[in-house]
Every structure is written in C-alpha cells, then in structure tokens.
Protein backbone atom coordinates (compact mmCIF):
# COMPACT_ATOMS: atom_id res chain seq x y z
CA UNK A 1 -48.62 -10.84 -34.58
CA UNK A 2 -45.99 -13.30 -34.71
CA UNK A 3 -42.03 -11.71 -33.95
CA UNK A 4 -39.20 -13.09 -35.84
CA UNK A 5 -36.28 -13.68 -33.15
CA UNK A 6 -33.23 -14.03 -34.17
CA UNK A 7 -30.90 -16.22 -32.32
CA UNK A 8 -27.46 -15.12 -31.47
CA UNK A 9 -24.22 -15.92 -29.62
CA UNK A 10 -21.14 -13.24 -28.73
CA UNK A 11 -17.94 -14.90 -28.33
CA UNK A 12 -14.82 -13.76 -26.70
CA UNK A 13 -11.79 -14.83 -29.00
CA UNK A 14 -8.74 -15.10 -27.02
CA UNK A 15 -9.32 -17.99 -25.03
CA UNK A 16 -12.59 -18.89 -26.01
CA UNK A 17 -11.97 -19.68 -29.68
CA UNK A 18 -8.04 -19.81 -29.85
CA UNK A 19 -5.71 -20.36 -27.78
CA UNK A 20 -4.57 -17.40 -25.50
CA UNK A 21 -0.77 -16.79 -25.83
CA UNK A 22 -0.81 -13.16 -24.57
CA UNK A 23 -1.15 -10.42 -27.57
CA UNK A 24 -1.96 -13.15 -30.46
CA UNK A 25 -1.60 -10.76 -33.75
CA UNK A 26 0.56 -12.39 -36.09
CA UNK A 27 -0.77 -15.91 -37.86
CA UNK A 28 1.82 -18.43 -36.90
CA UNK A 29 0.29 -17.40 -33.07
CA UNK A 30 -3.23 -18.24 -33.57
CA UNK A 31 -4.29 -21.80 -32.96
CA UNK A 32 -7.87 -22.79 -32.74
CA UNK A 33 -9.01 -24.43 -29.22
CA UNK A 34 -9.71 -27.92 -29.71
CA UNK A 35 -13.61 -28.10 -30.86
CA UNK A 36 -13.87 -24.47 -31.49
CA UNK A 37 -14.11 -24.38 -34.88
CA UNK A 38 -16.72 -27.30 -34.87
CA UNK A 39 -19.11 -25.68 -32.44
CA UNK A 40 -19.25 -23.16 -34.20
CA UNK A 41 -20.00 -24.63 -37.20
CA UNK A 42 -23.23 -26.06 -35.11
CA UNK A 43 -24.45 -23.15 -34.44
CA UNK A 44 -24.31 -21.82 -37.79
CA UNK A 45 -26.31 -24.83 -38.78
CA UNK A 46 -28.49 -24.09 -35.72
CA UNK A 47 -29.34 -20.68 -37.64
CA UNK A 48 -27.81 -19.25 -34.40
CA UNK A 49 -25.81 -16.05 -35.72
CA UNK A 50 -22.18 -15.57 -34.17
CA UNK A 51 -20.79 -12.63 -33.34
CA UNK A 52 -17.19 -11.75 -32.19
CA UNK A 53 -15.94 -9.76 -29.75
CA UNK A 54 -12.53 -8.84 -28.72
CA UNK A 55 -10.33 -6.90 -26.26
CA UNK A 56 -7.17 -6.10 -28.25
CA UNK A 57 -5.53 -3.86 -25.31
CA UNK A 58 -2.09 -4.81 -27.93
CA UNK A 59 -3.14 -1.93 -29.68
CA UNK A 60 -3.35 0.88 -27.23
CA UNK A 61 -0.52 -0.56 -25.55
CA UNK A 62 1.51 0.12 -29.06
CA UNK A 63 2.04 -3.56 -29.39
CA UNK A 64 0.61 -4.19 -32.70
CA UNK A 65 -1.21 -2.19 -35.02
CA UNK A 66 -4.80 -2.37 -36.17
CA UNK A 67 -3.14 -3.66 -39.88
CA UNK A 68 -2.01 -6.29 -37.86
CA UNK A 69 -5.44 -7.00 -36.00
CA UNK A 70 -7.36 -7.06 -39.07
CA UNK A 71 -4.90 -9.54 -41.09
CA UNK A 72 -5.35 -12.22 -38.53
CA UNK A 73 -8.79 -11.60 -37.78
CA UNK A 74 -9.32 -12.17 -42.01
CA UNK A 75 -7.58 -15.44 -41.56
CA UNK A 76 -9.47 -16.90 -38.55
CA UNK A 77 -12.72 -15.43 -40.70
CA UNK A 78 -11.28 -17.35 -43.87
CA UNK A 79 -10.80 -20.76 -41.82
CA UNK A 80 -14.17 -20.27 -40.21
CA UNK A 81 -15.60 -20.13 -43.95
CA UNK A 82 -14.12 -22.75 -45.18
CA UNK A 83 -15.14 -25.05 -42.13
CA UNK A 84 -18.28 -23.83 -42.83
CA UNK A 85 -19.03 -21.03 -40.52
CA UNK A 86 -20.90 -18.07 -42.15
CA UNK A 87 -20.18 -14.67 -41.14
CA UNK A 88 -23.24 -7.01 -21.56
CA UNK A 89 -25.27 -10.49 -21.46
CA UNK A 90 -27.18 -10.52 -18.01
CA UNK A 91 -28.64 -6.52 -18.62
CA UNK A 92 -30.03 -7.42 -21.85
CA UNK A 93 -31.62 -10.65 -20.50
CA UNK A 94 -29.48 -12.90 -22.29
CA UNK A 95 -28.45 -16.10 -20.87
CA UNK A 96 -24.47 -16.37 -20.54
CA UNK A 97 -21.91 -18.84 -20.58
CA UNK A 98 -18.57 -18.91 -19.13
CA UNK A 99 -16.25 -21.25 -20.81
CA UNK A 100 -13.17 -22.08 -18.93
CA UNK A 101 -10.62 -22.26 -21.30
CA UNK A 102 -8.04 -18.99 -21.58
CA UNK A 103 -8.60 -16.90 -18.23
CA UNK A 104 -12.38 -18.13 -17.71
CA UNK A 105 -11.03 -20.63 -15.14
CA UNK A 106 -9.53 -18.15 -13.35
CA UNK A 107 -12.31 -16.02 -12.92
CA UNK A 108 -15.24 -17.98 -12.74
CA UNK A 109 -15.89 -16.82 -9.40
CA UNK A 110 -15.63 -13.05 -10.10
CA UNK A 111 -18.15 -13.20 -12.31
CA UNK A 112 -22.29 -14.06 -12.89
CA UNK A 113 -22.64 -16.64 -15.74
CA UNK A 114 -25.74 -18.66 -15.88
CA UNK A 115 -23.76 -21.95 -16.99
CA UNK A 116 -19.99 -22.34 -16.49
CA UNK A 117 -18.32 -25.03 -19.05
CA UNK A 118 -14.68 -26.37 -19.69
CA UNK A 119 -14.68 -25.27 -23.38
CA UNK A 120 -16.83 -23.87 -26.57
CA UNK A 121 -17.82 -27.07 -27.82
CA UNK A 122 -19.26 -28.27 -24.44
CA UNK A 123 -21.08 -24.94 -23.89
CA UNK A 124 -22.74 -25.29 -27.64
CA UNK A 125 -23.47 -28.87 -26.86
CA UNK A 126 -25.56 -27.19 -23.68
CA UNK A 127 -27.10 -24.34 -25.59
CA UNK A 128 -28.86 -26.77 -28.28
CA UNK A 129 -29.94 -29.03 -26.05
CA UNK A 130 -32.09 -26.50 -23.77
C-alpha cells in the first residue's frame, strides 16, 4: 500500500525570513531577508508545505501584545500571498538546516544541523536539489 508523504519545511521567522531587529512587532520593522520571499515561493511550487514558527519572548516580556503579533504576522502572510506563497527536527528524523542569517551565525556551533547555509534561499536551493 502506497503512503502519501507530505513534504514540509518549519521556518524560524526572525532572522530566517526577515530581518532580526530585536522585538520586530510593528510593520514599518519587518523587512524581508533578501531571497526569502522567493524561496519560499519555490517551495510552494515544490508542493513542499511551509510552516512558521516563532519565539515572540516580546510578549511575556510585556513588550508588545498578541494584537500586535497577529497584525504583523497578517501582513507578512498577505505579502507571502501575493508573491505567491500559499498558506524538534533531529527527534522526529527530519533533516535540518541552519541558515546563518539573524543569530544562526552565531550559534552554528552550539547546535546539530545536518546542512549549515548563509541564507533561506541558498538552503532551498540545497533542499530541491537532493
């Protein structure tokens, strides 16, 4: 009996898919890294489903509010539409990728990734080819 897998990514966003300025919350702070956007929209095309994960400490440091999480996370969703993007790693068996922009440089050696790359768009370029 044949198993239908589906294909998946989890992305971190500060730093993997926008630029990390500390707490980005508000609009006019969110800037997409270079190439982000467009791997991305590979992957979608690659039937590869993307999924988002984030660490907003902003929060439960009183920072921002979760009003204020949501609103920008709609508008990065919104620009990620309309570029064509549709809607624990290592313990699950999952191959990983580091990518070095935002803190990943930093810690590169702290952690276990199976492939360490400069940015999003290099790592995607990786993932389709193997």
């Amino acid at each position: 009996m044949k198993r239908d897998v589906q294909r998946a990514v989890f992305l971190d966003r500060d730093g993997t898919i926008n630029v990390d300025r500390g707490y980005v919350y508000r609009i006019d702070q969110f800037k997409f890294i270079p190439g982000a956007v467009e791997a991305m929209r590979r992957l979608t095309e690659n039937q590869i489903a993307i999924y988002i994960v984030t660490n907003q400490a902003g929060i439960g440091l009183g920072l921002y509010t979760e009003e204020d999480f949501w609103g920008l996370t709609r508008h990065m969703l919104g620009t990620l539409a309309q570029n064509g993007v549709r809607e624990a790693g290592q313990r699950l068996g999952i191959r990983t990728y580091l990518v070095e922009t935002g803190h990943g440089a930093e810690h590169k050696n702290q952690v276990r990734a199976d492939f360490v790359a400069p940015d999003l768009k290099t790592a995607v370029d990786h993932l389709l080819r193997v």
